[in-house]
C-alpha atoms as a PDB file:
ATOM      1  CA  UNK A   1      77.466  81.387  87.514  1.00  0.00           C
ATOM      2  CA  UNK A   2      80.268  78.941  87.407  1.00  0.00           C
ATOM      3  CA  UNK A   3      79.555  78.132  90.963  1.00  0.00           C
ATOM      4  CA  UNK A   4      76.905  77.079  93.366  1.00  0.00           C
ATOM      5  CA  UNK A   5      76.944  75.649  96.953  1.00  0.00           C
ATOM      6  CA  UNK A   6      76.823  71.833  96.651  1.00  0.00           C
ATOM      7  CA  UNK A   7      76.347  70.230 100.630  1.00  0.00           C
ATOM      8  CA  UNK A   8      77.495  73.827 101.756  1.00  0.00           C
ATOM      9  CA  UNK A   9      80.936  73.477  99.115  1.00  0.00           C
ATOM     10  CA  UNK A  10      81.353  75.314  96.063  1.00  0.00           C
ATOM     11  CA  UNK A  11      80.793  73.445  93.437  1.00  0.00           C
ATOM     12  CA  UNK A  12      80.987  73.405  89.133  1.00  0.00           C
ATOM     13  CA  UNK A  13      77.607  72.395  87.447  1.00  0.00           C
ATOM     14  CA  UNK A  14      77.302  68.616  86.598  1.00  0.00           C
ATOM     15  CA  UNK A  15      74.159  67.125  85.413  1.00  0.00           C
ATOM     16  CA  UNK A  16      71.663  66.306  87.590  1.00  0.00           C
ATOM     17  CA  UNK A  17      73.093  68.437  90.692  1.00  0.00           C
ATOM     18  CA  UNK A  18      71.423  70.727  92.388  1.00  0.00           C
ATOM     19  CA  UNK A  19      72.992  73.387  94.398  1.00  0.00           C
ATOM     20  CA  UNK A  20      72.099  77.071  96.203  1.00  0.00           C
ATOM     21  CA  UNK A  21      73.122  80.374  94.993  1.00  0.00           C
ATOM     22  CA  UNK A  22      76.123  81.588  97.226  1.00  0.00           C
ATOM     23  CA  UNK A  23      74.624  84.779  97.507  1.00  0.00           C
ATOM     24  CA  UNK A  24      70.509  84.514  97.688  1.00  0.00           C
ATOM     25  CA  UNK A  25      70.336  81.300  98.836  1.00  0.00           C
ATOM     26  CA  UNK A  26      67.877  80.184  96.334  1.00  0.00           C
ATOM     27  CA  UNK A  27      68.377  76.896  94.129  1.00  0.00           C
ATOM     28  CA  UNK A  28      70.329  77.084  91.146  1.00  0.00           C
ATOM     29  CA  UNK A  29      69.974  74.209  88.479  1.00  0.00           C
ATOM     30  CA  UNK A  30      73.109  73.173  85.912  1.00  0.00           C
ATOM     31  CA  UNK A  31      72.478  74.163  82.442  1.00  0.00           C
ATOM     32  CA  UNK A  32      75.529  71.216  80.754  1.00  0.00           C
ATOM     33  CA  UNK A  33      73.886  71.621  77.230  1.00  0.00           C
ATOM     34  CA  UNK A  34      76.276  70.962  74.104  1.00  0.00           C
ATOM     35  CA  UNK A  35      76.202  73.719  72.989  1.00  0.00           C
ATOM     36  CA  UNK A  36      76.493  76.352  75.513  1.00  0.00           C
ATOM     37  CA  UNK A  37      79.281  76.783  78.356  1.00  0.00           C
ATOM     38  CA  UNK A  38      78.490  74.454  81.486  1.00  0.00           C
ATOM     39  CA  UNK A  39      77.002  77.487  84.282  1.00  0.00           C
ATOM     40  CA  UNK A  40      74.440  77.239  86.766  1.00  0.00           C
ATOM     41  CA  UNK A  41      71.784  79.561  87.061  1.00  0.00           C
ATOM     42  CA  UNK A  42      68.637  80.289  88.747  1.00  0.00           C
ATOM     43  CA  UNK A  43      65.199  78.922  88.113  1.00  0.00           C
ATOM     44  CA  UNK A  44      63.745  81.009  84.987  1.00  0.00           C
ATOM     45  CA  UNK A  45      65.628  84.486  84.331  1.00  0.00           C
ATOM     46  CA  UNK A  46      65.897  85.079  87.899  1.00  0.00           C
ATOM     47  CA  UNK A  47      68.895  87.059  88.726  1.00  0.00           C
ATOM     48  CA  UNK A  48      70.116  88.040  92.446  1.00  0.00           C
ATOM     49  CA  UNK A  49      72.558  90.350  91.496  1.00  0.00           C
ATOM     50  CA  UNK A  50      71.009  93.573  89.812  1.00  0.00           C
ATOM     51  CA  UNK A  51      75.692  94.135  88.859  1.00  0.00           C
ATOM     52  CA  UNK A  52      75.554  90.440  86.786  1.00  0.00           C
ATOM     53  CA  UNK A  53      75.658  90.219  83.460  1.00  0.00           C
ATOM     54  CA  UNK A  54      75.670  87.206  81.180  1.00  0.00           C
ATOM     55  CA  UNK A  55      79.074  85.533  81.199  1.00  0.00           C
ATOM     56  CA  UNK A  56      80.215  85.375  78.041  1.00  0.00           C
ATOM     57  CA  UNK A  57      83.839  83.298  76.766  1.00  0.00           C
ATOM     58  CA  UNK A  58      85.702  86.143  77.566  1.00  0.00           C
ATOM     59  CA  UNK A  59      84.366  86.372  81.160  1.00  0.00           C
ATOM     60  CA  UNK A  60      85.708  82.976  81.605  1.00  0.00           C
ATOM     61  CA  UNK A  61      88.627  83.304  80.233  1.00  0.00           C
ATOM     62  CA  UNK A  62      89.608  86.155  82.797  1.00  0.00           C
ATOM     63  CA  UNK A  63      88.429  83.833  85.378  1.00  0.00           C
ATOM     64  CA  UNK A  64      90.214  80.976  84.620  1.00  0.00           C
ATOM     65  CA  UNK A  65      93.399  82.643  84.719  1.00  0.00           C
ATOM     66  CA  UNK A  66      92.726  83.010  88.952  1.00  0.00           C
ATOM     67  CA  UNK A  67      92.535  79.978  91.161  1.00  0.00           C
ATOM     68  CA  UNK A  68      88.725  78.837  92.010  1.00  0.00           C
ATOM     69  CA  UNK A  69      89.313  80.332  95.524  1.00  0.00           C
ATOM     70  CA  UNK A  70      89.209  83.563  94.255  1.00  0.00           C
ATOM     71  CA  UNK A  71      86.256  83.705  91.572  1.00  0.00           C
ATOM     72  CA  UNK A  72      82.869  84.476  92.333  1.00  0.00           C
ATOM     73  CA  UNK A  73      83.629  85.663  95.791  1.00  0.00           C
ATOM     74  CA  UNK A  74      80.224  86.829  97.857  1.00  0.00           C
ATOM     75  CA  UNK A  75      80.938  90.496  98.998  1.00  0.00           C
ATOM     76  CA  UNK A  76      78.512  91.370 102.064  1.00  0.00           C
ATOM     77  CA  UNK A  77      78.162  95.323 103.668  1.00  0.00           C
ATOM     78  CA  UNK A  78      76.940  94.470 107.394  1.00  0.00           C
ATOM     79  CA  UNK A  79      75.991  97.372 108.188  1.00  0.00           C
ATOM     80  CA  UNK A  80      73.271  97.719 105.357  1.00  0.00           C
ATOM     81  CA  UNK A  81      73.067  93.770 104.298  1.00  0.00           C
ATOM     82  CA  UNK A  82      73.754  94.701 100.543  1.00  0.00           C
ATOM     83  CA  UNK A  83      75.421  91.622  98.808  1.00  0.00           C
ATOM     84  CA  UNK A  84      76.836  91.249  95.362  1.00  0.00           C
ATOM     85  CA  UNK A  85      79.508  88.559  93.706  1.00  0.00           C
ATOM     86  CA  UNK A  86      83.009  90.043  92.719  1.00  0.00           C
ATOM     87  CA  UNK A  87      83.632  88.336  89.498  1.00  0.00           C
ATOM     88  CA  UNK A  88      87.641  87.776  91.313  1.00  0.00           C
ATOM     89  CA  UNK A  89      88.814  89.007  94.958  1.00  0.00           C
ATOM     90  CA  UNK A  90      92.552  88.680  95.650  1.00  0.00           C
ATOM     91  CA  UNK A  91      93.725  87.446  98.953  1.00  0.00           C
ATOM     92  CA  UNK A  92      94.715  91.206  99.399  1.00  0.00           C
ATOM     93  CA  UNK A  93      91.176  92.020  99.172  1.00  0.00           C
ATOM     94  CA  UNK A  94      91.516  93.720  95.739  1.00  0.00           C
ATOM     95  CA  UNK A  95      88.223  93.323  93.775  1.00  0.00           C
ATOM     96  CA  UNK A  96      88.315  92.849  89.397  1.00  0.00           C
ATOM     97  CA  UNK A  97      85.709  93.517  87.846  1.00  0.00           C
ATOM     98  CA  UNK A  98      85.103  92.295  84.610  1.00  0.00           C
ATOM     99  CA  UNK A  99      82.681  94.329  82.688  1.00  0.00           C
ATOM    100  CA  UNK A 100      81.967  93.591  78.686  1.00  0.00           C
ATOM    101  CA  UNK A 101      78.223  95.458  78.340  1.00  0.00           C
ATOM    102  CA  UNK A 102      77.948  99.006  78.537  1.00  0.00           C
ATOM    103  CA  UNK A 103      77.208 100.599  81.483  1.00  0.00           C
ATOM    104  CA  UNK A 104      75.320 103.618  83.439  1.00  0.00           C
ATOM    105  CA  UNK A 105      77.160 106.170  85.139  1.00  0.00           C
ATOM    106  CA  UNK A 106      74.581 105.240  88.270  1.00  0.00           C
ATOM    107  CA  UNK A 107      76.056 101.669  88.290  1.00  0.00           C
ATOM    108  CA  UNK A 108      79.499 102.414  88.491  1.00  0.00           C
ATOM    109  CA  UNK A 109      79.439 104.594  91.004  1.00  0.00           C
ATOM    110  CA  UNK A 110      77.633 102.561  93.153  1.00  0.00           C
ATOM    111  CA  UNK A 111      79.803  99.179  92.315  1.00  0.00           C
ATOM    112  CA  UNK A 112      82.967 101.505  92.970  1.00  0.00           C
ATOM    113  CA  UNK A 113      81.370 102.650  96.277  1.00  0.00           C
ATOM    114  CA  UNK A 114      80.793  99.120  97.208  1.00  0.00           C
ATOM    115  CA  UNK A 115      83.279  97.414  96.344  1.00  0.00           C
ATOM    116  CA  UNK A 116      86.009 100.319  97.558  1.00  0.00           C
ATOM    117  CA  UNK A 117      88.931  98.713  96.360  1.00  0.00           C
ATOM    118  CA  UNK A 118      88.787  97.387  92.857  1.00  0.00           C
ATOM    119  CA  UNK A 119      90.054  97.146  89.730  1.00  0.00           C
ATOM    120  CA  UNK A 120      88.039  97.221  86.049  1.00  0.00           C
ATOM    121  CA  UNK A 121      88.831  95.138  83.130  1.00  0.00           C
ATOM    122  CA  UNK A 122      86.731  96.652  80.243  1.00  0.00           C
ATOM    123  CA  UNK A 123      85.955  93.804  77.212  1.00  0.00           C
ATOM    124  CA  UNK A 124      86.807  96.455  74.482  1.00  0.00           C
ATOM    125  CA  UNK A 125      86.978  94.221  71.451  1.00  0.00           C
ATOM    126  CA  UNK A 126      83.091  96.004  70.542  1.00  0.00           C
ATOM    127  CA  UNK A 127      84.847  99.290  70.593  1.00  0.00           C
ATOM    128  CA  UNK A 128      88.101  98.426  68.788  1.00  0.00           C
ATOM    129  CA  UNK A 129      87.289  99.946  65.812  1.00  0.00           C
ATOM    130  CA  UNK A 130      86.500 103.081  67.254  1.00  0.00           C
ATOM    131  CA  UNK A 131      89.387 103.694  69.267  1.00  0.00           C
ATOM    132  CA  UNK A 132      92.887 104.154  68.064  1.00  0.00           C
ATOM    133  CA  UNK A 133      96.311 104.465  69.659  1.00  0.00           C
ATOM    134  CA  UNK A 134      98.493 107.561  68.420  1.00  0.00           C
ATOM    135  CA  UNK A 135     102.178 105.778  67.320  1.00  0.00           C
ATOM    136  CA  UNK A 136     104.229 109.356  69.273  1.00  0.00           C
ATOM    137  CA  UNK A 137     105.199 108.038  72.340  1.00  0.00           C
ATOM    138  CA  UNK A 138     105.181 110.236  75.277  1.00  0.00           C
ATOM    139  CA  UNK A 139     107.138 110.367  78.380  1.00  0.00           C
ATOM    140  CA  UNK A 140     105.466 109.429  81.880  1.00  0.00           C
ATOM    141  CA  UNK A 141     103.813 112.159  83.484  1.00  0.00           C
ATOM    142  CA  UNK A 142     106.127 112.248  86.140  1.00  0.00           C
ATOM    143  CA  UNK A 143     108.921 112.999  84.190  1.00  0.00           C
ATOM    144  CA  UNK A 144     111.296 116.176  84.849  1.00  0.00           C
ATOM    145  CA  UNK A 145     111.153 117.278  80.924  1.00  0.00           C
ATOM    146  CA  UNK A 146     107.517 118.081  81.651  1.00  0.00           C
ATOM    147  CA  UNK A 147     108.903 120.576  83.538  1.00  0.00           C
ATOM    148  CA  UNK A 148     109.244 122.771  80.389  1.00  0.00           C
ATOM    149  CA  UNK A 149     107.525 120.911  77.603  1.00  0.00           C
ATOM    150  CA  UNK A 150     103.904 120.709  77.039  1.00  0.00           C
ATOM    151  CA  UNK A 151     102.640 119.207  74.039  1.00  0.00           C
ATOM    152  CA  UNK A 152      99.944 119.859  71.899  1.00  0.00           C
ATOM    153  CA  UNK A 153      96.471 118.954  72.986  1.00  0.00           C
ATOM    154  CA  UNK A 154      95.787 115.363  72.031  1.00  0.00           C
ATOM    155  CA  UNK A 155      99.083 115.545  69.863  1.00  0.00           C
ATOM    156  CA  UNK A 156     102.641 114.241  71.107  1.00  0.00           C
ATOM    157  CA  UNK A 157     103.962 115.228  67.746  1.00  0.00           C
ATOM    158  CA  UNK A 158     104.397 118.337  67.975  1.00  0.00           C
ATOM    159  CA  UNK A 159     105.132 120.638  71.665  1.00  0.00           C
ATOM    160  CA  UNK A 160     105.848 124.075  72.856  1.00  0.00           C
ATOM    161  CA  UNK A 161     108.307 125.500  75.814  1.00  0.00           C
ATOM    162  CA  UNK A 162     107.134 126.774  78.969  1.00  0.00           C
ATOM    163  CA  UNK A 163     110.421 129.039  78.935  1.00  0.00           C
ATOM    164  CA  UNK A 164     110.383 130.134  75.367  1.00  0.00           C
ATOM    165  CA  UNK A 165     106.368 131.813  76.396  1.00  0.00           C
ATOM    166  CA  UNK A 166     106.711 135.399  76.340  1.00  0.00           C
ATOM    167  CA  UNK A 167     104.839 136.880  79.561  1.00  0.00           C
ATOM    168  CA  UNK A 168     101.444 138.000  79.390  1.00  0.00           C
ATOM    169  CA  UNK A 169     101.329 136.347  75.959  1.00  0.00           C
ATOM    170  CA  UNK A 170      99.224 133.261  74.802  1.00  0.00           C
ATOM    171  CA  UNK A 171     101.284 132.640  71.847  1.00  0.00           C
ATOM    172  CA  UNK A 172     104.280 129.765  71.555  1.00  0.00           C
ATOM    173  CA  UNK A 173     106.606 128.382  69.644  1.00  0.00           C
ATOM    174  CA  UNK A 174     105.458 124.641  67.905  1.00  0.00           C
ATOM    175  CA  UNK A 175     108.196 122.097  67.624  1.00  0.00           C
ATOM    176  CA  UNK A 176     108.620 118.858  65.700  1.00  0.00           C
ATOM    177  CA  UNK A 177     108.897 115.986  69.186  1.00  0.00           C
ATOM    178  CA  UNK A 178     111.339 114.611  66.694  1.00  0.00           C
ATOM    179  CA  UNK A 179     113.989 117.334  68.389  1.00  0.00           C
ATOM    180  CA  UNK A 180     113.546 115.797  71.866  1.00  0.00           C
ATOM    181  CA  UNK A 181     112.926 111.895  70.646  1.00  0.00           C
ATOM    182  CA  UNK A 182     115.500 110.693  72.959  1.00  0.00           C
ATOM    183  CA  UNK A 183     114.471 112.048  75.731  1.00  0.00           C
ATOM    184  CA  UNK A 184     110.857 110.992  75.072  1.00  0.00           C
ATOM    185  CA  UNK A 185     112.180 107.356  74.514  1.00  0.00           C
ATOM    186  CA  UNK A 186     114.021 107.684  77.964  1.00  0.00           C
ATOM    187  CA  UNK A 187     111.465 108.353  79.822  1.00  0.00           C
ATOM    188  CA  UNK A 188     108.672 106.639  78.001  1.00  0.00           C
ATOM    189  CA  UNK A 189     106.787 103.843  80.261  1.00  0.00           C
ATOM    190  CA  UNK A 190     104.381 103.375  78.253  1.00  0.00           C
ATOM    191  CA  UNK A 191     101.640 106.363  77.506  1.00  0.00           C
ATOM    192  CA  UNK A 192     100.261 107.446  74.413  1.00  0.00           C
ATOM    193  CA  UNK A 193      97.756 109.976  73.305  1.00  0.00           C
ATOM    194  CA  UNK A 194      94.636 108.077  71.502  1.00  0.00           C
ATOM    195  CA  UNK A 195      91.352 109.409  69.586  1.00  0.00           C
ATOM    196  CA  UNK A 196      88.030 107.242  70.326  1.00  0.00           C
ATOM    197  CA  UNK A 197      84.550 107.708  68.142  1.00  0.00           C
ATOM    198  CA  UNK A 198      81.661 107.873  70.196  1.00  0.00           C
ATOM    199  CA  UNK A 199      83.058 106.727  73.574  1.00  0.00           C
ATOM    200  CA  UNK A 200      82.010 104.608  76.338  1.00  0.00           C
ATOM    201  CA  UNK A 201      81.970 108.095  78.054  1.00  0.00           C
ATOM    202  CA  UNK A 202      81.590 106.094  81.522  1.00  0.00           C
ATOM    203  CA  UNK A 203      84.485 104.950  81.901  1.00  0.00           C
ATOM    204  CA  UNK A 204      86.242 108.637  81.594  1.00  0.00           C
ATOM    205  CA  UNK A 205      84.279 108.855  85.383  1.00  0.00           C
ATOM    206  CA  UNK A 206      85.618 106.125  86.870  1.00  0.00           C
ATOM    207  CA  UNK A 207      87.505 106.726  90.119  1.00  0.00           C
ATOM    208  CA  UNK A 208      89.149 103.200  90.186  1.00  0.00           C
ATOM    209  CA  UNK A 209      91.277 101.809  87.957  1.00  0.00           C
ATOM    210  CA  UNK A 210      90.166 100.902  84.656  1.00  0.00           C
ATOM    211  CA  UNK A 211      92.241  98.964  81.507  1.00  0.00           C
ATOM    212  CA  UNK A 212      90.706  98.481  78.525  1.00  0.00           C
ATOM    213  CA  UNK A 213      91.766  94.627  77.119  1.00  0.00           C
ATOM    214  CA  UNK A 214      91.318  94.578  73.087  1.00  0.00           C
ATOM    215  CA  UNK A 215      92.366  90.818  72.807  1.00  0.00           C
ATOM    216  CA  UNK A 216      96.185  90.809  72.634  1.00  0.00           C
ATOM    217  CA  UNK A 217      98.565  90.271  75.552  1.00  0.00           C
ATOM    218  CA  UNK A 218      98.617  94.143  76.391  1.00  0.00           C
ATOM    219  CA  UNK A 219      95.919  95.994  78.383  1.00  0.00           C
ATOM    220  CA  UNK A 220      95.350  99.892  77.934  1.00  0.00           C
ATOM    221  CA  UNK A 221      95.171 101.538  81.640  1.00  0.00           C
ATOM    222  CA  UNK A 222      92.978 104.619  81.197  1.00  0.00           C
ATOM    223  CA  UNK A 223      94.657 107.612  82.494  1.00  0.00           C
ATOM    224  CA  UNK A 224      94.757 111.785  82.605  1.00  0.00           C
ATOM    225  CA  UNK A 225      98.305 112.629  81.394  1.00  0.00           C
ATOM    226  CA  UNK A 226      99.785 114.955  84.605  1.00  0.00           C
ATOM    227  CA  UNK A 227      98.335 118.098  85.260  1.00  0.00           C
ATOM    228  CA  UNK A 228      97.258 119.163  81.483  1.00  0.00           C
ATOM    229  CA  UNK A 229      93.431 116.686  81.990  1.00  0.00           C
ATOM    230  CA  UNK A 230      94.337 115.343  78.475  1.00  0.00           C
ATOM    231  CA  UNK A 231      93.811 111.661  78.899  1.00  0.00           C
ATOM    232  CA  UNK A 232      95.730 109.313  77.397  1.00  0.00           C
ATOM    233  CA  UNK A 233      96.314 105.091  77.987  1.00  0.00           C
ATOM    234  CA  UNK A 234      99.563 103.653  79.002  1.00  0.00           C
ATOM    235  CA  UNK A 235     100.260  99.930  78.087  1.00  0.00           C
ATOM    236  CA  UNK A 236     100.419  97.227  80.871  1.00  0.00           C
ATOM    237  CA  UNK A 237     101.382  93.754  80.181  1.00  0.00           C
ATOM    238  CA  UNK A 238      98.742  91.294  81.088  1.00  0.00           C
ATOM    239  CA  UNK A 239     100.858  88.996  82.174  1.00  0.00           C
ATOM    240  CA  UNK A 240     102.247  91.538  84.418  1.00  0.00           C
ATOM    241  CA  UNK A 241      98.829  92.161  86.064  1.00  0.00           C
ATOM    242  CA  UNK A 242      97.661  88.748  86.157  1.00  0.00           C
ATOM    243  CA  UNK A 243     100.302  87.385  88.559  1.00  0.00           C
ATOM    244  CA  UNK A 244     100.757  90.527  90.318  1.00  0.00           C
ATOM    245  CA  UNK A 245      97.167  89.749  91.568  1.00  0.00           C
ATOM    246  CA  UNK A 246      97.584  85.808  92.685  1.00  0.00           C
ATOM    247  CA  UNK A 247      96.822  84.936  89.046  1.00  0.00           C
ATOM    248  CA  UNK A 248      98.764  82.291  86.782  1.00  0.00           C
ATOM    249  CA  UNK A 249      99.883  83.188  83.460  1.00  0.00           C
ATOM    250  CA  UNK A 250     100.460  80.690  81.080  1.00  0.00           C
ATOM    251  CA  UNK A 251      99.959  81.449  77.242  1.00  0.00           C
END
């Protein structure tokens, strides 16, 4: 934890403090070794919070981009006295969740239950060499040339027309995107197709938002592409996100 309740304030480890857990109550000592990150935690391997995992530098990093106000913020049910710690909670009550460590499918659902409105932010360096963007752009789903074209599963290289399909027939003609390039780049926002080995196959049943952040200064939203269940990712700047959520941006 970066923070624990100092005289009833929230307060960083410092040697020789002691301080209360924000959300148990119980003490919490500083660990302000040499060689580790300065954190506080709770006597042995104690945790609280069955949802914490062990902050690592990238944890912190995503934190310190937020003002102190809004890390670490208590999140208490009344009605069934469940209590967890949002790693960040806007002042519009949006929840990010920062997750690095694989995941169950049980734990998701109940984080996304609890937390109701949230946001994930998926450490995906460990997967990077797994996953891999397709270079064919594709227009947003949205788009009125989707109207007619359909691409081929998984493959924005290559589509067929919705008007050229004979009736009753479940044959079509392939063509090269290359032929419709410009309107692709018109209405592109951002989407591509991708291939991942042996996926994180959670995150394909999240119901909240989830982008995937592989170290550089764009995130990967995880999305279906319209009404054909293909997913694909669209790039998001994380700039863009950061200070759209109360954040400050500076690198």
């Amino acid at each position: 934890m970066q923070y624990a309740l100092v005289n009833n304030e929230r307060h960083l480890p410092q040697p020789q403090l002691r301080g209360l857990c924000p959300a148990c109550g119980r003490e919490c000592l500083p660990k302000c070794g040499s060689k580790i990150a300065w954190h506080w935690a709770h006597h042995g391997k104690f945790h609280c919070d069955p949802w914490w995992e062990n902050e690592t530098d990238w944890h912190r990093n995503w934190k310190s981009l937020f003002p102190e106000k809004l890390r670490e913020i208590v999140h208490f049910d009344s009605s069934t006295g469940e209590k967890h710690v949002a790693d960040i909670k806007t002042e519009r009550g949006l929840v990010i969740e920062l997750q690095h460590s694989p995941m169950p499918l049980e734990e998701l659902q109940s984080r996304e239950r609890f937390y109701g409105r949230m946001i994930w932010i998926v450490d995906a360096k460990g997967f990077a060499a797994n996953f891999e963007i397709q270079k064919a752009p594709l227009p947003h789903p949205q788009a009125d040339l989707l109207k007619d074209v359909v691409f081929f599963p998984n493959c924005a290289s290559a589509f067929w027309r919705k008007s050229e399909q004979m009736v009753g027939s479940a044959l079509a003609e392939l063509h090269d995107s290359k032929l419709i390039a410009d309107q692709v780049a018109e209405n592109y926002r951002g989407h591509h197709f991708f291939t991942w080995k042996k996926p994180r196959s959670v995150w394909f049943d999240s119901t909240m938002p989830v982008f995937f952040d592989f170290g550089d200064e764009t995130l990967l939203r995880l999305c279906q592409y319209g009404d054909s269940g293909q997913w694909c990712v669209q790039r998001i700047g994380k700039r863009a996100l950061v200070v759209k959520n109360g954040g400050v941006y500076l690198s």
